[in-house]
Protein backbone atom coordinates (compact mmCIF):
# COMPACT_ATOMS: atom_id res chain seq x y z
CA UNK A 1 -10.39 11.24 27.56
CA UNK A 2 -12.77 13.76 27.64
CA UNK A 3 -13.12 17.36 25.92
CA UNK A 4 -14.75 20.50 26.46
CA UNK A 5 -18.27 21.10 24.45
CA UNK A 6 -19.66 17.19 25.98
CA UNK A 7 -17.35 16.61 23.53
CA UNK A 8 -16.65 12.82 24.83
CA UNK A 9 -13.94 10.16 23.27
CA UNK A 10 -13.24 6.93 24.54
CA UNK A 11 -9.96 5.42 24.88
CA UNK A 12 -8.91 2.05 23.57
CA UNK A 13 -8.68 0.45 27.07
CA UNK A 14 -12.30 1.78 27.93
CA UNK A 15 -13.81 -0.03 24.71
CA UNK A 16 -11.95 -2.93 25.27
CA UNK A 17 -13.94 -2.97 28.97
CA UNK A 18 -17.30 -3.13 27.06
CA UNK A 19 -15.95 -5.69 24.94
CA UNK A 20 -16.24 -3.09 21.96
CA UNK A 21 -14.36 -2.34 19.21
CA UNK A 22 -13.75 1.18 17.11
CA UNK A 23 -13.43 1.25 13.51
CA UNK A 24 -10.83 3.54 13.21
CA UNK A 25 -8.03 4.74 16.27
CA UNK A 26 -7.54 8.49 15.94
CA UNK A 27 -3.19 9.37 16.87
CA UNK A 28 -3.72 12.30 17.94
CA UNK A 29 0.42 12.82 18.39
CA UNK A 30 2.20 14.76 20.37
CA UNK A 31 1.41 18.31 18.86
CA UNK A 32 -2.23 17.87 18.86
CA UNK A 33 -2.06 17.12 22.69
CA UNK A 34 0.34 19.05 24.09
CA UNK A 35 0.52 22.32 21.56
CA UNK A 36 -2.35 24.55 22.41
CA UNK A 37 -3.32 25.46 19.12
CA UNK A 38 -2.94 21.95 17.69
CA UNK A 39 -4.83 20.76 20.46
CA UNK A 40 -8.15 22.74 18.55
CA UNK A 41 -7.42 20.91 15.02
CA UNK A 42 -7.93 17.43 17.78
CA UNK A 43 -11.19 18.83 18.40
CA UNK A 44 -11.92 19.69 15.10
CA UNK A 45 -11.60 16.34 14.46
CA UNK A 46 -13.26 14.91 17.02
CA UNK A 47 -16.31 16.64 16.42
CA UNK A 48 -16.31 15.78 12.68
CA UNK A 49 -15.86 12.07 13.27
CA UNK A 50 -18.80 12.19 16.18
CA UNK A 51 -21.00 13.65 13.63
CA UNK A 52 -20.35 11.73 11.14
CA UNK A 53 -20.72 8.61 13.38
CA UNK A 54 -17.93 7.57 12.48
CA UNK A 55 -16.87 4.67 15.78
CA UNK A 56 -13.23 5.75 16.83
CA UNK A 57 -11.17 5.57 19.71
CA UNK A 58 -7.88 7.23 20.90
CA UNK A 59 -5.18 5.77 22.97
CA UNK A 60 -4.95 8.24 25.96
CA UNK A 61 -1.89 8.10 28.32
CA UNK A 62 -1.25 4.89 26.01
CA UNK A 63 -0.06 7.17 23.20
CA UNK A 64 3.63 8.15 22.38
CA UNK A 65 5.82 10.19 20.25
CA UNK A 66 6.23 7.75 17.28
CA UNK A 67 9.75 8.64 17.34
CA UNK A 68 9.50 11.01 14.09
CA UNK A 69 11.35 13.54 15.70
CA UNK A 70 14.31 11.14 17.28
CA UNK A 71 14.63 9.80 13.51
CA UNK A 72 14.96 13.02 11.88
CA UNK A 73 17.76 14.29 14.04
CA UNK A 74 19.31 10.99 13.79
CA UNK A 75 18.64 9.23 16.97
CA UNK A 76 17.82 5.78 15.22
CA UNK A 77 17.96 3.98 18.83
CA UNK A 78 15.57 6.30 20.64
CA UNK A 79 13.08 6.37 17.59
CA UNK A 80 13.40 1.79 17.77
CA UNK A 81 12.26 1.80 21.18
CA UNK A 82 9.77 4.74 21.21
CA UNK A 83 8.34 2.71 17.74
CA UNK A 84 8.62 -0.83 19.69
CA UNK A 85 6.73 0.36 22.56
CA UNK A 86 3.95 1.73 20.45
CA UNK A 87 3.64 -1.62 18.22
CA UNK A 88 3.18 -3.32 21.31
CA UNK A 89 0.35 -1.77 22.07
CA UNK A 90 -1.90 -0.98 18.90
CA UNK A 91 -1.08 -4.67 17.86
CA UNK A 92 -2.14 -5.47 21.72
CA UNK A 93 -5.58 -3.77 21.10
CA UNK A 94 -5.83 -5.55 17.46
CA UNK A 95 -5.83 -2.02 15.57
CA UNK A 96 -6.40 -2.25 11.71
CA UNK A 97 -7.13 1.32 11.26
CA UNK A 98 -5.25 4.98 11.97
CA UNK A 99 -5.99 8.12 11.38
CA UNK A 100 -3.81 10.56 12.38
CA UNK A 101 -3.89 15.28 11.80
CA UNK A 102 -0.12 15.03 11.66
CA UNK A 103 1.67 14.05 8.41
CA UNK A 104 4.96 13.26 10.28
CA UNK A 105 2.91 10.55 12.84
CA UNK A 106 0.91 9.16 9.41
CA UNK A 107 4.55 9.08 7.52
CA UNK A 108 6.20 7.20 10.42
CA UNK A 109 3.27 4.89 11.08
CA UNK A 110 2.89 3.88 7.91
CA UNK A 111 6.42 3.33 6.26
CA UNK A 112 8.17 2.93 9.44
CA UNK A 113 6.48 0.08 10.95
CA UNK A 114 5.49 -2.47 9.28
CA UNK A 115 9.47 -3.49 9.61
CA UNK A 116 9.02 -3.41 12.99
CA UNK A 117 5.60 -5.84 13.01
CA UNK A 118 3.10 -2.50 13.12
CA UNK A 119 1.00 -3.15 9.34
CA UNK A 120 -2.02 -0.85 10.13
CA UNK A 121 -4.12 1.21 7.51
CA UNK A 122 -3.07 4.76 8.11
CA UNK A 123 -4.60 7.43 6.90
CA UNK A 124 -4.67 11.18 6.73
CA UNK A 125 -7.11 13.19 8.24
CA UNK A 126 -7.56 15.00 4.65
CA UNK A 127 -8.22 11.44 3.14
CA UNK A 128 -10.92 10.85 6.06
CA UNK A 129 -12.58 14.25 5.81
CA UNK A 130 -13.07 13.93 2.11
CA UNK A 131 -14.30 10.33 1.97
CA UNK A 132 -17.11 11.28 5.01
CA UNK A 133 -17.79 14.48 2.49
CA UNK A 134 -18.37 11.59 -0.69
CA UNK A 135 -20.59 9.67 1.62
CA UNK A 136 -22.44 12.55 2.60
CA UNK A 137 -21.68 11.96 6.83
CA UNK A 138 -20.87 15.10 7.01
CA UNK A 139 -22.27 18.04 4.40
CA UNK A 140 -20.64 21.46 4.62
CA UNK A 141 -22.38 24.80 3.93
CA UNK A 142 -19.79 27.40 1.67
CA UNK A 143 -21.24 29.87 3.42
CA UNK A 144 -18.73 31.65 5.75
CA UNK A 145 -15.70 30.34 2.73
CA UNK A 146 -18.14 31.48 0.20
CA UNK A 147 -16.09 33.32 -2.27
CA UNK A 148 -13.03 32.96 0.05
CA UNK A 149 -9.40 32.91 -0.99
CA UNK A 150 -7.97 29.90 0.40
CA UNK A 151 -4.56 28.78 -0.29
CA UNK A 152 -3.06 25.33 0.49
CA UNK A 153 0.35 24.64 2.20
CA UNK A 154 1.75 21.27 0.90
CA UNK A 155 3.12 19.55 4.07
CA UNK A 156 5.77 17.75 3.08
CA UNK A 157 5.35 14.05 4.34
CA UNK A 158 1.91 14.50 3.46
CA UNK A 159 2.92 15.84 -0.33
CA UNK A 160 6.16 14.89 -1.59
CA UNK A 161 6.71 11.78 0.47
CA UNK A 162 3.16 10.01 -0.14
CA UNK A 163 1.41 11.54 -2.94
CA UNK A 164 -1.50 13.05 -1.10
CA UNK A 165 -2.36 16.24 -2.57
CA UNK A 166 -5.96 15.94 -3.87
CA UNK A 167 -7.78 15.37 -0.64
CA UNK A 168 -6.83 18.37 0.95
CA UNK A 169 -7.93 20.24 -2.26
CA UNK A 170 -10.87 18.33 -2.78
CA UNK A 171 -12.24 19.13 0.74
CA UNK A 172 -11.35 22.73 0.00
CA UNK A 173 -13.61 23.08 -3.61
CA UNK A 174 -16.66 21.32 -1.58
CA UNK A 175 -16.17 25.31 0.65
CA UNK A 176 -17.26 27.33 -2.86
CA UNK A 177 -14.47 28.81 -1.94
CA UNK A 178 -11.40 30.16 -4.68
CA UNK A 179 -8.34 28.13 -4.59
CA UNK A 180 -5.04 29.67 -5.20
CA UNK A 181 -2.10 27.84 -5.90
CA UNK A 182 1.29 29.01 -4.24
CA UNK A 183 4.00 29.00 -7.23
CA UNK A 184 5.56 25.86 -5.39
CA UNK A 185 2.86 23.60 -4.70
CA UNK A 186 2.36 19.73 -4.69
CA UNK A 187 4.87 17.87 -6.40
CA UNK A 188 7.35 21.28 -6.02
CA UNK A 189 5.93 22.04 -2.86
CA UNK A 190 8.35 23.79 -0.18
CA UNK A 191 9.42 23.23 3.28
CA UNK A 192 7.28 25.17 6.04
CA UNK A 193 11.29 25.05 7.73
CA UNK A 194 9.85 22.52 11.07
CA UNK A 195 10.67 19.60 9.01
CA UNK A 196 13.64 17.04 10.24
CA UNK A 197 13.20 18.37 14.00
CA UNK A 198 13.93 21.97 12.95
CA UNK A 199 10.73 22.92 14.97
CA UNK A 200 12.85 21.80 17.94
CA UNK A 201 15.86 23.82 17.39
CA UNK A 202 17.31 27.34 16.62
CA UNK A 203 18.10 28.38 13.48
CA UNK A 204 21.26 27.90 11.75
CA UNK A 205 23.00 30.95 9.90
CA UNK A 206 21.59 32.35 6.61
CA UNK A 207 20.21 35.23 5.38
CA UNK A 208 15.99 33.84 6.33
CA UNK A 209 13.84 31.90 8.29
CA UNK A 210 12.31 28.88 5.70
CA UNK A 211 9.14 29.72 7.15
CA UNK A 212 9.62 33.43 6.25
CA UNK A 213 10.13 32.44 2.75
CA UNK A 214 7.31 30.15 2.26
CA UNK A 215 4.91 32.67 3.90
CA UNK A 216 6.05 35.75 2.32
CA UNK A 217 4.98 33.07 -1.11
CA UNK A 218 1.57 32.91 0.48
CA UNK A 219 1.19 36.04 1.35
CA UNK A 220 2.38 37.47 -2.26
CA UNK A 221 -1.46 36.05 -3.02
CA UNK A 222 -3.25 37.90 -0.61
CA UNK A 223 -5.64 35.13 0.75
CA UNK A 224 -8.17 35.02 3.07
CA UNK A 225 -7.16 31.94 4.25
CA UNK A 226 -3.89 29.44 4.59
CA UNK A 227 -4.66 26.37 4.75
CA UNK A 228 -3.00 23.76 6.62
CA UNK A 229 -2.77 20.05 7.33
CA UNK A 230 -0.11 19.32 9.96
CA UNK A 231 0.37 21.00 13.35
CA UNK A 232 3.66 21.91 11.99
CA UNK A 233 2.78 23.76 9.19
CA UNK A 234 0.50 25.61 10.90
CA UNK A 235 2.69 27.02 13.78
CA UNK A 236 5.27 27.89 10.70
CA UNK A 237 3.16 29.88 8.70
CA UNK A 238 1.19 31.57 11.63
CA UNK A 239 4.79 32.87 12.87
CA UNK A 240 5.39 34.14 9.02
CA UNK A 241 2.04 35.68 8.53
CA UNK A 242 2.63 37.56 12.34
CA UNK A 243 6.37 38.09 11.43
CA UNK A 244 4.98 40.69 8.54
CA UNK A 245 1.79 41.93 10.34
CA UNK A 246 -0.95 40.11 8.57
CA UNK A 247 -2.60 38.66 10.99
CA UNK A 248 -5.92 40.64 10.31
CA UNK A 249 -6.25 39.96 6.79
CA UNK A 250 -4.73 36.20 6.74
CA UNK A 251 -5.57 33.60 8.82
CA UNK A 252 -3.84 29.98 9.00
CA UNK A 253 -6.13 27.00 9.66
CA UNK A 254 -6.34 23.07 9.32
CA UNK A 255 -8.43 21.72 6.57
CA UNK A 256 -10.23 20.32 9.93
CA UNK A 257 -10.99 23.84 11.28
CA UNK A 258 -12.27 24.75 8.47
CA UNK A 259 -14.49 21.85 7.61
CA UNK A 260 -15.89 22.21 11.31
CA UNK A 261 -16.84 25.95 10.95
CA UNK A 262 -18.19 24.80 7.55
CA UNK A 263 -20.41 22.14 9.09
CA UNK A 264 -21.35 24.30 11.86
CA UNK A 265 -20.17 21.50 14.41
């Protein structure tokens, strides 16, 4: 798989061929390689992990859904053999490592399949990002963030259903930037609304859009910056911040994005 900017990542198969072997397989998931904004948070990452030398590896055509989305709306069959197929394979190549931009692929891989025979160490790309900022792989420069307002959006299966909400925050101090916390944040975090295959469907009857609400609690801090750390989120809020004209002052972007402006990658 290549990308644009000589921007070059091997697959599993093609490391295999050498008779190599990455440290770490990046999911990239289905957002971040079909969406067309999610698809620049995969290069974000990309280019972080090359310069940070970090040895990784994605599966290419070999990748599917991880059946998140079939679980949610409550297709347990479809999500068993989408999960099945994808064992198969990572425990085929010997994987011992994940890292993965979405929180709904890093929820699924890593409580969802060990029953199935898939034990792998998943983590987020937050929890990567930060520990490469620790080591010093990768140093960031505040300057562009310097002073910024930056304001986190909890995803939820990143948040309230593993407990990750100081890498994401940690990365975000290391951008001398100001951090402002929403009124419902980590632990009492709230729904972006594309949660449980939402994203996939119209809305139901009510009086507004989740995503309205949670950006209008954004907004009511007039930031510089959302941040984000799922594809998900990020399409969410960027329809709330458009949906009340904002898009000039506030701009939504992955803790990624911002860490590869920051590093001038």
């Amino acid at each position: 798989m290549s990308m644009s900017e000589n921007l070059v990542v091997p697959t599993m198969a093609e490391m295999l061929s050498k008779g190599e072997k990455p440290d770490v397989l990046f999911w990239v998931g289905c957002a971040g390689s079909f969406d067309d904004r999610a698809k620049k948070i995969t290069k974000a990452l990309a280019k972080i992990l090359t310069k940070a030398q970090v040895k990784f590896a994605v599966l290419g055509t070999e990748e599917s859904c991880t059946g998140d989305p079939a679980k949610r709306a409550g297709n347990e069959f479809l999500f068993m053999m989408q999960a099945m197929q994808n064992v198969q394979v990572l425990n085929g190549y010997e994987v011992k490592k994940i890292v993965t931009a979405c929180p709904h692929c890093f929820n699924t891989l890593k409580n969802e399949y060990p029953e199935l025979g898939g034990n792998y160490n998943v983590i987020h790309h937050t929890q990567l990002i930060q520990e490469l900022l620790e080591q010093g792989k990768i140093t960031v420069e505040g300057g562009s963030f310097k002073g910024k307002k930056i304001t986190f959006h909890d995803p939820c299966y990143l948040g309230r259903a593993n407990d990750v909400y100081e890498a994401p925050r940690s990365i975000l101090t290391n951008l001398d930037s100001e951090l402002a916390e929403m009124k419902r944040c980590k632990q009492r975090g709230f729904c972006c609304g594309a949660g449980g295959a939402q994203m996939f469907k119209e809305a139901e009857k009510g009086n507004k859009e989740v995503n309205i609400e949670r950006s209008e609690e954004a907004l009511e801090l007039s930031p510089d910056i959302i941040a984000t750390g799922c594809p998900f989120c990020n399409t969410m809020m960027t329809d709330g911040v458009k949906h009340f004209e904002k898009e000039d002052q506030t701009k939504v972007l992955d803790i990624a994005e911002l860490i590869e402006q920051a590093a001038d990658l």
